[in-house]
Protein backbone atom coordinates (compact mmCIF):
# COMPACT_ATOMS: atom_id res chain seq x y z
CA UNK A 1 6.95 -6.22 -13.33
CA UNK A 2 5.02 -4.92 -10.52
CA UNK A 3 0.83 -4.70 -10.65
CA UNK A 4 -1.52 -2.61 -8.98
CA UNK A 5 -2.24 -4.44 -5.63
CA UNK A 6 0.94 -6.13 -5.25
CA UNK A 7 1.50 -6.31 -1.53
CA UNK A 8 5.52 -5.49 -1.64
CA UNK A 9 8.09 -5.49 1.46
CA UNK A 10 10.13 -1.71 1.34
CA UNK A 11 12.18 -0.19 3.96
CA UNK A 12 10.66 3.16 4.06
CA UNK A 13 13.52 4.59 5.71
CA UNK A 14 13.68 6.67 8.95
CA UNK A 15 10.41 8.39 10.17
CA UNK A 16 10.05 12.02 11.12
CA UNK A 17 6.49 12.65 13.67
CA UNK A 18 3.92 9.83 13.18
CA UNK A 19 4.84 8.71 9.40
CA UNK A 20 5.51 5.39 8.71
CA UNK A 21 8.45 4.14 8.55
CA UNK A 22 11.30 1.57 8.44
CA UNK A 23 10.32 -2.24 7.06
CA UNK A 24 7.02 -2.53 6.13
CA UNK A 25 4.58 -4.63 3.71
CA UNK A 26 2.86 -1.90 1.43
CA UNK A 27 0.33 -2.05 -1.46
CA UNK A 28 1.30 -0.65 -4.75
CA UNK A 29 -1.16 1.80 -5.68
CA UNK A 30 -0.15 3.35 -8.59
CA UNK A 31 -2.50 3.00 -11.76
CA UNK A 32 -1.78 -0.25 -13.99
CA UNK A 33 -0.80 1.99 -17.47
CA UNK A 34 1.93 3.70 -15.29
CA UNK A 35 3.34 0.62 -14.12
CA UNK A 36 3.46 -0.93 -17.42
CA UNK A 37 5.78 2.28 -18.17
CA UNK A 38 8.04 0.30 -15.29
CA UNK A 39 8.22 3.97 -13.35
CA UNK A 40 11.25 4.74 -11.11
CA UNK A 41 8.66 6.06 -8.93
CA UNK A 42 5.34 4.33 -7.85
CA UNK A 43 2.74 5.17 -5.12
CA UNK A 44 2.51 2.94 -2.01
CA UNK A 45 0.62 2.34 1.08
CA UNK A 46 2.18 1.01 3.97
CA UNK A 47 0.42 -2.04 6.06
CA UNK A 48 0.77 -2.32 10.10
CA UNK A 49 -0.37 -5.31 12.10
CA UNK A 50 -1.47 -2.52 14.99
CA UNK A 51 -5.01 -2.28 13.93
CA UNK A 52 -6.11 0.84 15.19
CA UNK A 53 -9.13 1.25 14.18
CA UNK A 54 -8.93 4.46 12.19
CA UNK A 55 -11.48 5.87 9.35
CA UNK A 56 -7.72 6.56 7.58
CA UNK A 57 -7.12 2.31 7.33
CA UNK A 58 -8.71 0.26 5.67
CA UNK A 59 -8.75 -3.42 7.90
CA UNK A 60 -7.28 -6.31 5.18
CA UNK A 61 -7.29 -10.33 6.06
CA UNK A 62 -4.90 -12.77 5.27
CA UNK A 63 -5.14 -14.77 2.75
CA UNK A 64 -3.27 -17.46 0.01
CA UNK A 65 -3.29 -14.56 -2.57
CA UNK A 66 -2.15 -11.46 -0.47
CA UNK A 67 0.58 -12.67 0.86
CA UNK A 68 0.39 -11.65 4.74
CA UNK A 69 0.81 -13.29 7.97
CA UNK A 70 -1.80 -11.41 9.70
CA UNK A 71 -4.65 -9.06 9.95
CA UNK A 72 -3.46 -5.74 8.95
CA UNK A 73 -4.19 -1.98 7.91
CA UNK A 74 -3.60 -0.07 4.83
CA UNK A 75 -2.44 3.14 5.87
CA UNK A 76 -4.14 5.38 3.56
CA UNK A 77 -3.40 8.24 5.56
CA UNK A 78 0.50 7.87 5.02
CA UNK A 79 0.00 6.95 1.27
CA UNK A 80 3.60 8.01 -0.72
CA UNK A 81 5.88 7.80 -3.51
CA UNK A 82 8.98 5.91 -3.05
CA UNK A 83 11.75 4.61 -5.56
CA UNK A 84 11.01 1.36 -7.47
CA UNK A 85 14.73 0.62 -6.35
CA UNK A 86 13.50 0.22 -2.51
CA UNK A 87 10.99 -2.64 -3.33
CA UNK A 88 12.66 -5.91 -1.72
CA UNK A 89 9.74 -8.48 -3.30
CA UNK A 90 6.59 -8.95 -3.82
CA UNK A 91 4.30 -11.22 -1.10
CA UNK A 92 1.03 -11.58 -3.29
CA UNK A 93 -1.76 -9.11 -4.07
CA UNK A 94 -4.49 -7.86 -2.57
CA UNK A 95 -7.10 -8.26 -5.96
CA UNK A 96 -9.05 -6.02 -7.73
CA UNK A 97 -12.17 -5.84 -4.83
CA UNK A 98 -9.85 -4.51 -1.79
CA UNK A 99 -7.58 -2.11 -4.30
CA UNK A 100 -10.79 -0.44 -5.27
CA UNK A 101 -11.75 0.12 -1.29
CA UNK A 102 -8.37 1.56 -1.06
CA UNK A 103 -8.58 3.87 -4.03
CA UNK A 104 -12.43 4.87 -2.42
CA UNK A 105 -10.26 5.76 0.84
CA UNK A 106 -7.57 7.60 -0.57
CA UNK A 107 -10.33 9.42 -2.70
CA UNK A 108 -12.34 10.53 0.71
CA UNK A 109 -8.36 11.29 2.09
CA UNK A 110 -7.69 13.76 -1.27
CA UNK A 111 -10.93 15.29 -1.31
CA UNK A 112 -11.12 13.79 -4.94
CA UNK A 113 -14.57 13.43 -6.11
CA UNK A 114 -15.65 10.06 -6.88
């Protein structure tokens, strides 16, 4: 069963413009009662290793929990819904401290008052 802040590995599928796209780590954002539910659908945001330095990412370090290789960025700006079906795994998660900067970001992103 997946948890809020599981960093998973998804193929995102073939990008149109600047979305994201194709293999990627991504944190599961959805909210812990929905996944319980076990959705067909959750909420994702992909991670890149090109740190870019955008107000849109949020910067996240390796560590033994998370599950990644390297420094990357949570791309807030290209947060989506994708089919439960796509997840490949689950690498770690990200804990409870860094999934609550990326709900702040996507809150600033969605005009959604905090």
């Amino acid at each position: 069963m997946l948890t809020s802040g599981d960093v998973v590995d998804l193929d995102l599928g073939s990008p149109a413009g600047r979305e994201a796209g194709f293999r990627h780590p991504a944190i599961v954002v959805t909210a812990q009662g929905v996944l319980d539910a076990e959705p067909s659908v959750v909420h994702v945001v992909p991670l890149t290793s090109t740190i870019r330095g955008f107000s849109s990412e949020l910067e996240i370090e390796p560590d033994g929990v998370n599950g990644l290789e390297q420094e990357s960025a949570a791309q807030c700006q290209h947060v989506r819904s994708v089919a439960a079906v796509r997840i490949d795994g689950t690498r770690g998660n990200i804990g409870p401290a860094v999934l609550v900067q990326v709900r702040e970001l996507l809150g600033l992103i969605l005009d959604i008052p905090g």
